[in-house]
Protein backbone atom coordinates (compact mmCIF):
# COMPACT_ATOMS: atom_id res chain seq x y z
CA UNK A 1 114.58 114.51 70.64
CA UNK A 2 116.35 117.58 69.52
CA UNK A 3 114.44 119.83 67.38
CA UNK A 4 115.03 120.30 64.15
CA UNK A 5 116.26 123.51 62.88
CA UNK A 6 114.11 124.54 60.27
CA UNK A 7 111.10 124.52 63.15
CA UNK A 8 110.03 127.00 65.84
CA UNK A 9 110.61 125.70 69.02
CA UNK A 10 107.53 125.16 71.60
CA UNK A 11 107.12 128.60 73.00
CA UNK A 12 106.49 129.93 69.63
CA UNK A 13 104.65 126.89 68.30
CA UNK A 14 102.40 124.67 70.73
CA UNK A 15 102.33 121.59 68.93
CA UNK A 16 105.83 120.43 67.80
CA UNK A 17 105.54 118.75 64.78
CA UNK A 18 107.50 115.44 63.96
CA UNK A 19 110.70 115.26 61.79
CA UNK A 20 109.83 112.15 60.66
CA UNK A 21 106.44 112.71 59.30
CA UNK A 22 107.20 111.53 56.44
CA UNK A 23 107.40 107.91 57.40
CA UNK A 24 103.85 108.33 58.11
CA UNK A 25 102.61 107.92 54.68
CA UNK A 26 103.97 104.82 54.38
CA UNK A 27 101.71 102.90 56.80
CA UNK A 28 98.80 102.76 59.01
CA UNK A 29 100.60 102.36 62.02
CA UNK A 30 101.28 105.47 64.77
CA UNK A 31 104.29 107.45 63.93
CA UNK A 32 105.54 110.57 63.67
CA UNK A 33 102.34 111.99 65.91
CA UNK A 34 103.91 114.97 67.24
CA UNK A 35 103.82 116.47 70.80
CA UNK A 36 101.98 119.05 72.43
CA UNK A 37 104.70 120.00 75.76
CA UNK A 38 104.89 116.18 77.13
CA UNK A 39 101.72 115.13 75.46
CA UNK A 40 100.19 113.97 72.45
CA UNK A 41 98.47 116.38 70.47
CA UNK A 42 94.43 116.75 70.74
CA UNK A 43 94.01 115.66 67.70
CA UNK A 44 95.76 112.38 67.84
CA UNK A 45 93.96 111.50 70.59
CA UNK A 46 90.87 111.93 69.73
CA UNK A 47 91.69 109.94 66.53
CA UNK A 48 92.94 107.21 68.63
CA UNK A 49 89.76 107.01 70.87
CA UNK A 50 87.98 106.88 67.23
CA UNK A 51 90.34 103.56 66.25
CA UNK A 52 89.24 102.34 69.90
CA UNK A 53 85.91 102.17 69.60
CA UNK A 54 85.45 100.98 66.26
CA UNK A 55 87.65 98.14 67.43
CA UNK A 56 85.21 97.39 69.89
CA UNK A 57 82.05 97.98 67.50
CA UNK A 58 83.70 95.48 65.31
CA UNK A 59 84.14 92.72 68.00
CA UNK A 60 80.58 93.17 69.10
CA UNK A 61 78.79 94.02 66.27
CA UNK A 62 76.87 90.79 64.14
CA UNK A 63 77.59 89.91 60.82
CA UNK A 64 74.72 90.51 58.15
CA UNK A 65 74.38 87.04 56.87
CA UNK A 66 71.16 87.87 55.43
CA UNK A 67 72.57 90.03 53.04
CA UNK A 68 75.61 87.82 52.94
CA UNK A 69 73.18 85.36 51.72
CA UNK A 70 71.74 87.30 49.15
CA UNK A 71 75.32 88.12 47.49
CA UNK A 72 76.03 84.57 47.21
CA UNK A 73 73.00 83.94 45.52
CA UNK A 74 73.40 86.22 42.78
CA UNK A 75 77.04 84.30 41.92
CA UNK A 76 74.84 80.97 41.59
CA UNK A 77 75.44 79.59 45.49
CA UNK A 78 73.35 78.85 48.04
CA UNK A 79 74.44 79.14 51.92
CA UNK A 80 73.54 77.66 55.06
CA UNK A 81 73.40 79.31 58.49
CA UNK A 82 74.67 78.05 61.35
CA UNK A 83 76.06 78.44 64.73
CA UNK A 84 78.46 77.76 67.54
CA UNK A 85 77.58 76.25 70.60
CA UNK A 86 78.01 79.91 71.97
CA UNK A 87 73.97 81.22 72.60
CA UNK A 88 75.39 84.52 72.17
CA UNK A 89 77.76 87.40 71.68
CA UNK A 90 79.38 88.12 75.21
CA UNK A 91 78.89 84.00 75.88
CA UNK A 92 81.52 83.49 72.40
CA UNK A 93 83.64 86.25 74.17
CA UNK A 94 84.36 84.63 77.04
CA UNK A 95 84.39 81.04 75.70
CA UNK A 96 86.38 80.46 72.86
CA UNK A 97 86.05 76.57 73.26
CA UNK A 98 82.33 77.40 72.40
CA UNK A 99 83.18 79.10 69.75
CA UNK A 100 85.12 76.84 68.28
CA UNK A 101 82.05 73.40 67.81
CA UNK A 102 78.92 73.66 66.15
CA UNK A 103 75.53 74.16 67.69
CA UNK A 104 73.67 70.17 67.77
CA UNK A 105 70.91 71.86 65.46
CA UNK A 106 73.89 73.27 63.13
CA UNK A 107 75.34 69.44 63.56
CA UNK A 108 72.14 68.19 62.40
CA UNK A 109 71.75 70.72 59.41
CA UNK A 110 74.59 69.76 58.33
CA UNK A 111 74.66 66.21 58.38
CA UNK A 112 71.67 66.28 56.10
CA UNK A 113 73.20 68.56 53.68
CA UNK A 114 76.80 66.42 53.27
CA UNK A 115 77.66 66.00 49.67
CA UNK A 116 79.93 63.11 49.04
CA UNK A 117 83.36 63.62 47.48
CA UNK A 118 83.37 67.58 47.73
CA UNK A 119 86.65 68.93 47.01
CA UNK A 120 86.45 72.02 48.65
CA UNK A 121 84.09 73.37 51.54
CA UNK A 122 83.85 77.53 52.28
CA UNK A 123 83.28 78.74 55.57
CA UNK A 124 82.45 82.40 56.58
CA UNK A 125 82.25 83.14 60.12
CA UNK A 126 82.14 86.28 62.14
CA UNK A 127 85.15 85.92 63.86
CA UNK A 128 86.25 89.01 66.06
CA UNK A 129 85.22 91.31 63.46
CA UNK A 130 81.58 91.36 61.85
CA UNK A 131 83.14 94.79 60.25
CA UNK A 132 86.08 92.57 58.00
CA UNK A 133 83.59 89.90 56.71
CA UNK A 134 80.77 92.58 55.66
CA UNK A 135 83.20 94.39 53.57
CA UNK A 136 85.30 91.94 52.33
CA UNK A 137 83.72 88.37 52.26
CA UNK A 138 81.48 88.50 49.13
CA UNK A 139 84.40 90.32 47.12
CA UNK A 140 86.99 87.24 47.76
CA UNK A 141 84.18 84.40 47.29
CA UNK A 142 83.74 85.83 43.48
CA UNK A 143 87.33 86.44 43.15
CA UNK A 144 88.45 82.75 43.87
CA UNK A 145 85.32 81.30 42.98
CA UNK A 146 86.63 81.13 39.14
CA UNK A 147 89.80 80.04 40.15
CA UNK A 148 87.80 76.28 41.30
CA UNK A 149 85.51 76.02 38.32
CA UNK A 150 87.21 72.05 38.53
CA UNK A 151 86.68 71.41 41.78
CA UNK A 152 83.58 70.40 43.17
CA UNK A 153 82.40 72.57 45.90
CA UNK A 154 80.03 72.26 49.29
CA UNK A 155 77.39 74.40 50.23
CA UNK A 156 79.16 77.79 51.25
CA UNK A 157 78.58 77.98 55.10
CA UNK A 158 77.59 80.77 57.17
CA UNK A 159 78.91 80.18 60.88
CA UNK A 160 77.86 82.71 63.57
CA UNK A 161 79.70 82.91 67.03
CA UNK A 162 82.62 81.19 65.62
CA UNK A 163 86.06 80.56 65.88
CA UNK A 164 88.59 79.30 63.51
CA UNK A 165 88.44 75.71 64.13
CA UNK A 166 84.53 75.47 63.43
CA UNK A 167 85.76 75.16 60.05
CA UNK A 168 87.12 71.62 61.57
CA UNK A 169 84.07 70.35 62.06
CA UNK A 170 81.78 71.77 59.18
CA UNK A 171 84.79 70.51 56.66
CA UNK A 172 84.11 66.74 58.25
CA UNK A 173 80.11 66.71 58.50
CA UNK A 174 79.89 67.95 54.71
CA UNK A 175 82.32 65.22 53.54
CA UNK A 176 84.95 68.09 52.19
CA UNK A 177 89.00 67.24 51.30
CA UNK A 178 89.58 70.81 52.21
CA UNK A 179 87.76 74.07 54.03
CA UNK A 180 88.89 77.51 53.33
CA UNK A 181 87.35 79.35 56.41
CA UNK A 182 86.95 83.02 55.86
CA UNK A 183 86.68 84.83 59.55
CA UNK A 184 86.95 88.35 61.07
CA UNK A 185 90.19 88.81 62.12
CA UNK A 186 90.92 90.34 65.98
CA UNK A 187 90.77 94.15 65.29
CA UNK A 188 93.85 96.64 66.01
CA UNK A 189 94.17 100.09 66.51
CA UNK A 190 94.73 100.90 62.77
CA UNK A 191 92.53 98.39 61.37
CA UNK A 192 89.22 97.09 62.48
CA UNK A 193 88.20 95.51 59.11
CA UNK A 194 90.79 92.94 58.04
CA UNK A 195 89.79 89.39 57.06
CA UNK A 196 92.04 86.14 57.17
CA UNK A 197 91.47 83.11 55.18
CA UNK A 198 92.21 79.77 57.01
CA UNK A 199 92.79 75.93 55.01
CA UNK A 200 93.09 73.10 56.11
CA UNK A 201 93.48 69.89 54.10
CA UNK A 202 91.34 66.57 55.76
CA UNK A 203 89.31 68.83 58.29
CA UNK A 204 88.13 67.15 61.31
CA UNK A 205 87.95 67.71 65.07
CA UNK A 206 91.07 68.31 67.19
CA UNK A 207 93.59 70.01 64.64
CA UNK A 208 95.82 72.29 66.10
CA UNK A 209 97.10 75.47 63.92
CA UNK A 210 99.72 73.71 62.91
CA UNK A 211 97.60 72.15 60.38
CA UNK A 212 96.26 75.44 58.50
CA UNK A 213 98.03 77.67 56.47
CA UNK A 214 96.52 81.34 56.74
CA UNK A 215 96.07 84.63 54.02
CA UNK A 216 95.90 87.41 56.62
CA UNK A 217 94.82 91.34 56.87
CA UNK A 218 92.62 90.94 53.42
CA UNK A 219 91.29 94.45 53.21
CA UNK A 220 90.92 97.48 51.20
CA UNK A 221 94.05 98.82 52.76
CA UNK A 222 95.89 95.70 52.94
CA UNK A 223 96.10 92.64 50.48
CA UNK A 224 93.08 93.41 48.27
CA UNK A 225 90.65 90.58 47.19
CA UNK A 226 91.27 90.28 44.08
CA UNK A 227 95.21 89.19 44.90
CA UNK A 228 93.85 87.26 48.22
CA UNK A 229 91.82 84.99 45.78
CA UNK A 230 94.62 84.02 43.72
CA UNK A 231 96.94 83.82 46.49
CA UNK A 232 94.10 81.16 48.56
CA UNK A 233 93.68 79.61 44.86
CA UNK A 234 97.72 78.65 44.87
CA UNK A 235 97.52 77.51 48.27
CA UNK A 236 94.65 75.13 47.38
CA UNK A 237 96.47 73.53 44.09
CA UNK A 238 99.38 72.81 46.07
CA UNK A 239 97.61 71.31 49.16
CA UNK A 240 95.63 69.10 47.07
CA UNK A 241 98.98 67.76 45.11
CA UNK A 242 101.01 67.71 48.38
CA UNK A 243 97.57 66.44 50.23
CA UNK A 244 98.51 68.35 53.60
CA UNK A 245 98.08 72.20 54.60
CA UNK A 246 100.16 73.60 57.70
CA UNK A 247 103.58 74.54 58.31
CA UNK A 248 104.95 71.64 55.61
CA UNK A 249 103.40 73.77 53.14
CA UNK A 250 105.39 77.21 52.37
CA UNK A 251 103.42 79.86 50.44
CA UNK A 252 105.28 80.44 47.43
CA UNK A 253 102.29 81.82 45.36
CA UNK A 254 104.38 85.53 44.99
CA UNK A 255 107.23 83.56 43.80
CA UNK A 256 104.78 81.90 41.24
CA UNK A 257 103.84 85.29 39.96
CA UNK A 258 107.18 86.47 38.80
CA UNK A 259 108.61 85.92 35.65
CA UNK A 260 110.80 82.47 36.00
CA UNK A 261 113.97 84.61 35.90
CA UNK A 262 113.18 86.44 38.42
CA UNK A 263 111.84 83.96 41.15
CA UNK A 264 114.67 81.81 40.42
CA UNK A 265 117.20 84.04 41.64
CA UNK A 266 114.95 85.07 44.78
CA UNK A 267 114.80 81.11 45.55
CA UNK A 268 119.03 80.77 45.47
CA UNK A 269 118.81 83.70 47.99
């Protein structure tokens, strides 16, 4: 790249700065890092070896359902714990399938605790990162839980070791139309914290992806809870009208939230 004018050139400066820094207020990802001769600069490593291990913390840490618990409590709804048939961390690491069916106890537990006629079932589960539902979990529960005051709601579900399509099977034992799994999303290099919010309409056993529509990176640096909620909350008034969730339902919940002037000339293009 040839260096820009305006800056010394390497001999006189030892780390050559970027010309398009600027571009790197404008996201999280890794640009404009500068070089130092054919390298990166010190500091960009060491920031990078920082992103790397909280990655890692993230995957391995475990999710504070305790306190998880006790936040749900104080909006007015109890929880249940339960778990995959992974018996622990580095087992549900190297076995998603494990991951991905409920423990016989959990079964059991929940059998008992199936409430007829539920509309809507919530599901938070570790996931990949422990990190994304400690920070972010408790935030979009009392954002969205306004948004189904008229919906009649299963015991919100705490699912350790688990996968995405536990929410499969809890959605069927408690009897629910419709689970809304909350779950740790697989940490990246700029972002070790972001939770995504998978529904599925007539939850049982053996679904594919196909049948889920999912509200991804929710985080303090991404889509914030507050507009996760209400996008989740769109996604569950049209599934229940259209009685399906997957790829035959389009998210159209930021068209929804324009002026009707407006979104109708973003739908003609």
């Amino acid at each position: 790249m040839t260096e820009p004018a305006d800056l010394p050139t390497a001999p006189d400066r030892p780390v050559t700065p970027d010309p398009w820094t600027h571009l790197a207020g404008l996201t999280p990802a890794r640009l404009a890092l500068g070089r130092s001769g054919a390298s990166l600069p010190t500091r960009e490593v060491l920031k990078l070896g920082l992103a790397h291990a909280q990655a890692r913390d993230a995957v391995h840490a475990a999710m504070a359902g305790d306190r998880l618990a006790a936040d749900l409590a104080v909006l007015g709804h109890a929880s249940l714990g339960v778990e995959s048939a992974a018996p622990d961390r580095a087992t549900y690491l190297r076995r998603p399938d494990f991951g991905r069916r409920l423990s016989a106890r959990s079964r059991a537990l929940l059998s008992e605790a199936r409430s007829t006629g539920a509309d809507v079932a919530i599901v938070v589960a570790d996931g990949l990162s422990a990190a994304a539902v400690d920070l972010n979990a408790a935030a979009v529960i009392a954002m969205l839980l306004p948004h189904l005051a008229t919906r009649s709601l299963a015991p919100i579900v705490l699912a350790h070791q688990a996968r995405v399509a536990l929410g499969d099977e809890v959605g069927a034992l408690l009897g629910a139309r419709l689970v809304v799994m909350l779950i740790g999303e697989r940490p990246g290099l700029s972002a070790a914290d972001s939770l995504g919010a998978y529904l599925t309409f007539g939850p049982r056993v053996g679904l594919t992806d196909a049948a889920r529509n999912c509200v991804s990176n929710i985080r303090a640096g991404g889509l914030v809870p507050a507009a996760a909620a209400a996008k989740i909350a769109w996604l569950i008034d049209q599934a229940f009208a259209l009685s399906l969730t997957g790829v035959a339902l389009k998210d159209g919940s930021d068209l929804a939230a324009l002026p009707a002037c407006e979104a109708a000339k973003l739908s003609e293009n």
